[in-house]
Protein backbone atom coordinates (compact mmCIF):
# COMPACT_ATOMS: atom_id res chain seq x y z
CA UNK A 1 0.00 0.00 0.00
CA UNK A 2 2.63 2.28 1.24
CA UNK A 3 4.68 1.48 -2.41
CA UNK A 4 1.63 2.34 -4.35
CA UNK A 5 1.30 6.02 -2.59
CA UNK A 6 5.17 6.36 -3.28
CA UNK A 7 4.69 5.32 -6.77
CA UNK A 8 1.59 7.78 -7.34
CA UNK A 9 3.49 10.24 -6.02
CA UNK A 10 6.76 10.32 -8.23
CA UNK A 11 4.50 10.03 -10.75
CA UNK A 12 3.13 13.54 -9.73
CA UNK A 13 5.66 14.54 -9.54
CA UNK A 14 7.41 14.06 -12.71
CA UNK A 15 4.28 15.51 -14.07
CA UNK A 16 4.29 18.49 -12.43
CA UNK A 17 7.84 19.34 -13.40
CA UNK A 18 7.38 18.33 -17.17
CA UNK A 19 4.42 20.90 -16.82
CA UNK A 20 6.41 23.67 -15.73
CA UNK A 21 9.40 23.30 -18.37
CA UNK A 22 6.45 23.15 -20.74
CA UNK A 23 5.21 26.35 -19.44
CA UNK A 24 8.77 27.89 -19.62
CA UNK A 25 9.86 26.83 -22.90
CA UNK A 26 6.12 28.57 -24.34
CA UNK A 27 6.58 31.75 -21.91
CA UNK A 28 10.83 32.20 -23.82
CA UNK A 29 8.50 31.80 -27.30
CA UNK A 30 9.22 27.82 -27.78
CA UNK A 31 10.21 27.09 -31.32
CA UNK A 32 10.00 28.91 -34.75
CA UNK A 33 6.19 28.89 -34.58
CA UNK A 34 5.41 29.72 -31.36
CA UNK A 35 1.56 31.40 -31.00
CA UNK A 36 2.54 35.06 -29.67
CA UNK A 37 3.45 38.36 -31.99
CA UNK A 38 6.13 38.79 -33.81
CA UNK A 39 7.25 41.34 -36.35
CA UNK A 40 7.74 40.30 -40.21
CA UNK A 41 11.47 40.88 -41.07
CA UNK A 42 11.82 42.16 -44.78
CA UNK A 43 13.60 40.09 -47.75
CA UNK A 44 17.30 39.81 -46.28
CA UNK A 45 17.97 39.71 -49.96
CA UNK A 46 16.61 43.71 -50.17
CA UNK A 47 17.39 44.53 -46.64
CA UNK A 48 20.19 43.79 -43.56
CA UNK A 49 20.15 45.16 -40.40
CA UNK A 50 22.84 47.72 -39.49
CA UNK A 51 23.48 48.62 -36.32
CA UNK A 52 23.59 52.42 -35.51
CA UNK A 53 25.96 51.61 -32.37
CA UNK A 54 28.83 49.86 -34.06
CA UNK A 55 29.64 52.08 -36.89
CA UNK A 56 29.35 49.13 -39.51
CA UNK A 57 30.41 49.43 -42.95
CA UNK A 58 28.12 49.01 -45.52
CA UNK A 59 29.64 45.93 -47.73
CA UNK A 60 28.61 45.94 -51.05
CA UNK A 61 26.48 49.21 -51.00
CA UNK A 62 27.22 49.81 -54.56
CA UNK A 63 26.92 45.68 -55.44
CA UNK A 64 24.39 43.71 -55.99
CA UNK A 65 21.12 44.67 -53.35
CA UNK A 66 19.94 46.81 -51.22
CA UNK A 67 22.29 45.24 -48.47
CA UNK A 68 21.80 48.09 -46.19
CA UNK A 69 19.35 50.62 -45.05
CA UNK A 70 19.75 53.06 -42.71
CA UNK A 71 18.26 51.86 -39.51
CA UNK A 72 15.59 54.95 -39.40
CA UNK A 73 14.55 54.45 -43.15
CA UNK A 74 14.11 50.62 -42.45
CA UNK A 75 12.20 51.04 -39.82
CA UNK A 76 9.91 54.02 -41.58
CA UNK A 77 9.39 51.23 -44.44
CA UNK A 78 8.49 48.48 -41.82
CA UNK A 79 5.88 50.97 -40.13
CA UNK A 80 7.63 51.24 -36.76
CA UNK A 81 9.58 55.01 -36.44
CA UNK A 82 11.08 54.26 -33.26
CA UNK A 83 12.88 50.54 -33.39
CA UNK A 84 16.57 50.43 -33.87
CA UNK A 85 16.87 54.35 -34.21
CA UNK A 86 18.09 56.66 -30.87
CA UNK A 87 14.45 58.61 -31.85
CA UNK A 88 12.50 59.60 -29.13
CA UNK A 89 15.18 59.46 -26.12
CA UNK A 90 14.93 62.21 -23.69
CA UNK A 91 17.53 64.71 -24.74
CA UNK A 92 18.36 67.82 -23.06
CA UNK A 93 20.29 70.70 -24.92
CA UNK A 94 20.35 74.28 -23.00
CA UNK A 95 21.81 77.55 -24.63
CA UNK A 96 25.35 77.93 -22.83
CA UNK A 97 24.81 80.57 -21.32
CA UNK A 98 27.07 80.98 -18.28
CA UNK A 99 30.23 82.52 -17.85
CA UNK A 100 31.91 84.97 -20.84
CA UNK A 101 30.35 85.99 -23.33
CA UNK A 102 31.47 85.07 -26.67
CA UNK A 103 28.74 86.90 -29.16
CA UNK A 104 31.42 89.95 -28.18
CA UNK A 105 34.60 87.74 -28.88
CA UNK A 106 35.97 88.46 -33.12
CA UNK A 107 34.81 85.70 -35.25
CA UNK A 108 38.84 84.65 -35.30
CA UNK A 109 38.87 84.43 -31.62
CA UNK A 110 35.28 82.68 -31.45
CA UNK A 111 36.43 79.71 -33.78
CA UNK A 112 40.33 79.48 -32.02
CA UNK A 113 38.40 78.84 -29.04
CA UNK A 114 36.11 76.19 -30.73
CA UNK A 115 38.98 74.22 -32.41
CA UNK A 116 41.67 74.85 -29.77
CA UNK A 117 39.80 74.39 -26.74
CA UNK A 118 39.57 71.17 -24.42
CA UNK A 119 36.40 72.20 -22.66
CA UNK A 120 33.16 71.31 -23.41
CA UNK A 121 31.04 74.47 -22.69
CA UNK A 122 33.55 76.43 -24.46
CA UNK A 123 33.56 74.26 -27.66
CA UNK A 124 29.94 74.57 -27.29
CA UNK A 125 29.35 78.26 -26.92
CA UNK A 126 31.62 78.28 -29.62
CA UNK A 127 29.99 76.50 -32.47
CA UNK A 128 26.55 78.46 -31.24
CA UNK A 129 28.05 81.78 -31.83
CA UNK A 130 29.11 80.90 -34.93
CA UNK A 131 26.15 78.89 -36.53
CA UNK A 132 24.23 82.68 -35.57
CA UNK A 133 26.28 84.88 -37.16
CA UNK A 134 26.19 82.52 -40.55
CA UNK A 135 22.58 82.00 -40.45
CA UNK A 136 22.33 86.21 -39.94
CA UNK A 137 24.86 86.52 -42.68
CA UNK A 138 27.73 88.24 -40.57
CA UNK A 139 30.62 85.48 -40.75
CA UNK A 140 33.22 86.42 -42.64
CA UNK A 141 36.31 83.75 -42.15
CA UNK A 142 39.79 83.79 -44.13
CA UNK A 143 40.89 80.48 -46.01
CA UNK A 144 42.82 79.09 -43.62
CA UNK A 145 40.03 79.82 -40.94
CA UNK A 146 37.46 77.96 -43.41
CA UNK A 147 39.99 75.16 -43.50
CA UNK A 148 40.14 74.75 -39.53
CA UNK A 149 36.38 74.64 -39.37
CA UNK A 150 35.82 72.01 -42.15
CA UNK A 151 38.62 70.16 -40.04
CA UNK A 152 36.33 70.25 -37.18
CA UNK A 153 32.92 70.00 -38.47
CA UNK A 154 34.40 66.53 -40.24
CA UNK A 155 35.65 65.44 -37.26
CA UNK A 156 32.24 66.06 -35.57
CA UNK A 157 30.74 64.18 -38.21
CA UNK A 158 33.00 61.27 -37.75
CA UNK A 159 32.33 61.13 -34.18
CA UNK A 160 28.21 60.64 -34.81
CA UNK A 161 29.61 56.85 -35.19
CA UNK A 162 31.51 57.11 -32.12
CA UNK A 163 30.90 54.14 -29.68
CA UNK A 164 29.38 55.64 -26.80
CA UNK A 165 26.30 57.17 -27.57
CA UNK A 166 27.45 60.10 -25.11
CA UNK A 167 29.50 60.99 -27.80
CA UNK A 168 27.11 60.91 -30.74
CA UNK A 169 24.90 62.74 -28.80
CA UNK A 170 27.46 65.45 -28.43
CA UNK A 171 28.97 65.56 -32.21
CA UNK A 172 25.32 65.78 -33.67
CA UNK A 173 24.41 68.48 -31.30
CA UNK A 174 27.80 70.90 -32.30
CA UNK A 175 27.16 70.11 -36.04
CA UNK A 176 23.38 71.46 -35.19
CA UNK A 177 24.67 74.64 -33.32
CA UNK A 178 26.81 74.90 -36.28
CA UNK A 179 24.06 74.60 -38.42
CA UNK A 180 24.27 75.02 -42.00
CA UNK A 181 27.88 76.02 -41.69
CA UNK A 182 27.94 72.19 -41.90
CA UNK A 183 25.74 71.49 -44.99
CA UNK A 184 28.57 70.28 -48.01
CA UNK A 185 29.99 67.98 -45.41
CA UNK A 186 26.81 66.82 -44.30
CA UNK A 187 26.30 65.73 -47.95
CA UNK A 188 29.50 65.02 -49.21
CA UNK A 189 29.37 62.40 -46.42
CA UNK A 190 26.23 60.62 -47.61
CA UNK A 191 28.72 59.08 -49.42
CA UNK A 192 30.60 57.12 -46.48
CA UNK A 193 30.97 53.53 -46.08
CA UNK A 194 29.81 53.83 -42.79
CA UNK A 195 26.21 53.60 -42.36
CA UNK A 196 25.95 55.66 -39.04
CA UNK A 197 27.75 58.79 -40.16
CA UNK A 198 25.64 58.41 -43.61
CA UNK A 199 22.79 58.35 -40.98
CA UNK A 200 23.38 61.30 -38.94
CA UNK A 201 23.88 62.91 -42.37
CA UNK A 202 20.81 62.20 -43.47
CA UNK A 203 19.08 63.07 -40.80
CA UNK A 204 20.97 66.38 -39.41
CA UNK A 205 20.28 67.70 -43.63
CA UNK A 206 16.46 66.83 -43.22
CA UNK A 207 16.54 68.83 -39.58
CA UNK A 208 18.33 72.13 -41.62
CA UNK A 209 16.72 71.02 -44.62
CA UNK A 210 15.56 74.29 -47.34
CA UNK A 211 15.70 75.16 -51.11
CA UNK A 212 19.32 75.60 -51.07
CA UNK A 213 20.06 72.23 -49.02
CA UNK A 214 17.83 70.13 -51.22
CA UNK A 215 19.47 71.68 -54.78
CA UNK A 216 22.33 71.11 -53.84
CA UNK A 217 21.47 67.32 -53.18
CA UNK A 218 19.81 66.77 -56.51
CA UNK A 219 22.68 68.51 -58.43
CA UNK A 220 25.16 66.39 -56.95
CA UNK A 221 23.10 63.19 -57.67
CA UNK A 222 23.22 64.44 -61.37
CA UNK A 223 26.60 64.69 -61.30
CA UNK A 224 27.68 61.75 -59.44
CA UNK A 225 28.88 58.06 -60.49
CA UNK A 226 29.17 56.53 -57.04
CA UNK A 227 26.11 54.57 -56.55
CA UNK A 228 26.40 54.60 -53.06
CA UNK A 229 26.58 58.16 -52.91
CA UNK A 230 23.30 58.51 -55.07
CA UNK A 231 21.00 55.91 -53.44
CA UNK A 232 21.30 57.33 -50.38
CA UNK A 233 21.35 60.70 -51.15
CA UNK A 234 17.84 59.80 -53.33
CA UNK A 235 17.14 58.57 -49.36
CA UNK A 236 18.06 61.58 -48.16
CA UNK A 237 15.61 63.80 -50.57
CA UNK A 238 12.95 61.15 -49.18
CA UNK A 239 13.10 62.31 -45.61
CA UNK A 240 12.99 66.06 -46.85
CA UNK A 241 9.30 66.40 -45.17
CA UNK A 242 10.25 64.66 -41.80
CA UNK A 243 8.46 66.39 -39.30
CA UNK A 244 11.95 67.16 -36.58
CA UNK A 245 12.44 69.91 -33.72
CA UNK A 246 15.68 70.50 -33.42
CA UNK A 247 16.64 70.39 -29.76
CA UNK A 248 19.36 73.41 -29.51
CA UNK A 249 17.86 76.92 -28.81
CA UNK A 250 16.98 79.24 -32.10
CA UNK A 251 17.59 76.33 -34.51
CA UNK A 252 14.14 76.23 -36.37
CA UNK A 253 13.74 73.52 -38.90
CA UNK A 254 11.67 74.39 -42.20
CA UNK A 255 7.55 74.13 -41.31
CA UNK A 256 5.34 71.28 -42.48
CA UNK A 257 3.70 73.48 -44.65
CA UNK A 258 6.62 74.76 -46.23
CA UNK A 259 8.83 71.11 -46.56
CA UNK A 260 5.31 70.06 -48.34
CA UNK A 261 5.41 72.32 -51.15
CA UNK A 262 9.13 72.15 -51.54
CA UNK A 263 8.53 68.65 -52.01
CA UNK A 264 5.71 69.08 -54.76
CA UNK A 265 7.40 71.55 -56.40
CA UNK A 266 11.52 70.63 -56.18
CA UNK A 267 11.30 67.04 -54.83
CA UNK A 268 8.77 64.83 -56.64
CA UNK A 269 9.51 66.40 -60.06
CA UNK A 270 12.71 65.47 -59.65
CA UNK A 271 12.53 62.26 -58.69
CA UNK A 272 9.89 61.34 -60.91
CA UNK A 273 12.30 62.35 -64.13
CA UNK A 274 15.01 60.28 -62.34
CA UNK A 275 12.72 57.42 -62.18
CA UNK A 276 12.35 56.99 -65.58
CA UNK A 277 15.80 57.48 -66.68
CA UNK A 278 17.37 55.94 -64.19
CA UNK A 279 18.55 51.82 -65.27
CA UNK A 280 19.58 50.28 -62.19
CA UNK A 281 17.06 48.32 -60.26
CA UNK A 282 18.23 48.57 -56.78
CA UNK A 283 18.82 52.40 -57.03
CA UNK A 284 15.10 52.45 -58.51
CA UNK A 285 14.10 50.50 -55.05
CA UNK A 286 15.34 53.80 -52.94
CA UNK A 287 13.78 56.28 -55.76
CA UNK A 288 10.39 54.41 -54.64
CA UNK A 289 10.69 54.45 -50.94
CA UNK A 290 11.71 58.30 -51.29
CA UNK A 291 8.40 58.84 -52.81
CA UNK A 292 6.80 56.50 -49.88
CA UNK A 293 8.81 58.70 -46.97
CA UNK A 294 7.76 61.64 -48.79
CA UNK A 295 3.79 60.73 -49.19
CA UNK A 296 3.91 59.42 -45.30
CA UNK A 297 6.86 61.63 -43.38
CA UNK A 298 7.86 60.28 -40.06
CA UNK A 299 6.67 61.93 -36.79
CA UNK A 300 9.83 62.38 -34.53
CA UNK A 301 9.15 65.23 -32.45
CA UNK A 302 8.83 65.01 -28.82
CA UNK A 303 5.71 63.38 -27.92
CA UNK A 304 3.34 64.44 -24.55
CA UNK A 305 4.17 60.72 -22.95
CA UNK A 306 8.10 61.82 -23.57
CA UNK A 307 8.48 63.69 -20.71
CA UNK A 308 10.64 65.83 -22.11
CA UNK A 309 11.67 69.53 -20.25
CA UNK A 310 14.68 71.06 -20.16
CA UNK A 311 17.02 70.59 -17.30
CA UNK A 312 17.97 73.50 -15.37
CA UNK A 313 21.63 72.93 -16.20
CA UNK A 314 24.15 70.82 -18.69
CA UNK A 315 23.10 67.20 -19.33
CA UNK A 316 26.53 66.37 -19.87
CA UNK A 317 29.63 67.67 -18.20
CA UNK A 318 33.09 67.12 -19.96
């Protein structure tokens, strides 16, 4: 009698914990077809996931295939703005406004202390002081002065791929004080083989984007033979009616209104002529999801549930 309870009881047992890895195994999604959601990944023949952390190069982004996308324009196709893209993090950028004050410093002085100095507040009253007096059309720089800027702003652009996002954060806010002091660079670099500076040039050009910005990008499409260069600068004309808020004070980007009809009127006639003179396939694949982003722009400005407010001082200290 006392064997038979023993016996039923192992055999509980044994139930109970085949039961429970059952449960497990279904709750860490079980095999391939596991009931629960899960998000359709595109052709991996079109598309391959690049990661905006790493810096990755894009291998055979003038071969055969789309092998890369930029992680914001993949995830725009795929109907999810926010996955795999730093959109949407709380980010704090206040005017520097402590200490001297450099709106009274020479222009010469203004940009010695933005390329020679090793302190953070500095470098960024610096660039903000500068970015002004370009957009009010009071910079006046010698050669060699133009030189050590495009040294710096390509060095900030280099270091949007850096590998702490700290740093990313920091290199795409100067080239945004900057401003449009960066804008050739910007688009000379949509050329890179790496996808995360060809990223943060894409998206820093939509942020300044106007008339001038996107001419310039078609005219260098029409003149260019790197296919790398023109697929993603196609891209680039794509994201042209993002709707962005640029995070660093008195940096307005171009109204919805506005980026609309520039798009009708510049944009769309533009592509459309491309599109049917243009031979290769793939780079016919980004002239058609330029004219998607461009019929359905991506939302990235600060929503209520963000919880975004600026800080009462620097995010960052360096």
């Amino acid at each position: 009698m006392k064997n038979g309870i023993r016996i039923g009881i192992v055999i509980a047992a044994v139930f109970t914990v085949i039961a429970a890895a059952v449960f497990i195994w279904n709750l860490d999604g079980g095999s391939e077809k596991a009931v629960g959601p899960h998000r359709v990944e595109p052709p991996s023949a079109t598309y391959r996931q690049q990661s905006t952390v790493t810096g990755t190069e894009a291998d055979g982004a003038s071969g055969e295939g789309i092998k890369e996308l930029l992680p914001s324009a993949r995830a725009q196709a795929e109907g999810d703005p926010n996955e795999n893209t730093e959109e949407r993090k709380p980010t704090f950028v206040r005017a520097e406004e402590a200490g001297e004050d450099f709106s009274k410093l020479e222009s010469s002085e203004v940009l010695r202390r933005l390329t020679k100095s090793n302190e953070g507040i500095a470098e960024r009253k610096a660039a903000k002081v500068l970015g002004d007096r370009h957009l009010a059309g009071k910079l006046n720089l010698s050669k060699s002065e133009q030189k050590s800027l495009a040294d710096y702003i390509e060095k900030q652009i280099g270091l949007t791929a850096a590998a702490e996002g700290s740093d990313r954060e920091e290199a795409n806010q100067q080239i945004q004080r900057l401003w449009r002091l960066t804008t050739v660079q910007l688009i000379d670099n949509l050329g890179s083989k790496n996808l995360t500076v060809v990223e943060a040039a894409t998206k820093n050009l939509a942020l300044m984007r106007n008339e001038d910005i996107v001419r310039k990008i078609i005219a260098r499409i029409e003149a260019s033979e790197d296919i790398a260069f023109r697929r993603y600068a196609i891209l680039a004309l794509g994201m042209m009616r993002e709707k962005r808020d640029c995070l660093v004070p008195d940096r307005k980007t171009l109204s919805d209104e506005k980026s609309e009809k520039m798009a009708k009127t510049i944009i769309l006639p533009f592509l459309e002529k491309l599109q049917k003179s243009e031979k290769d396939p793939e780079t016919l694949q980004f002239i058609k999801m330029a004219f998607q982003f461009l019929k359905k722009p991506m939302d990235t400005r600060p929503r209520p549930s963000d919880g975004r407010r600026a800080p009462k001082g620097d995010r960052r200290k360096r």
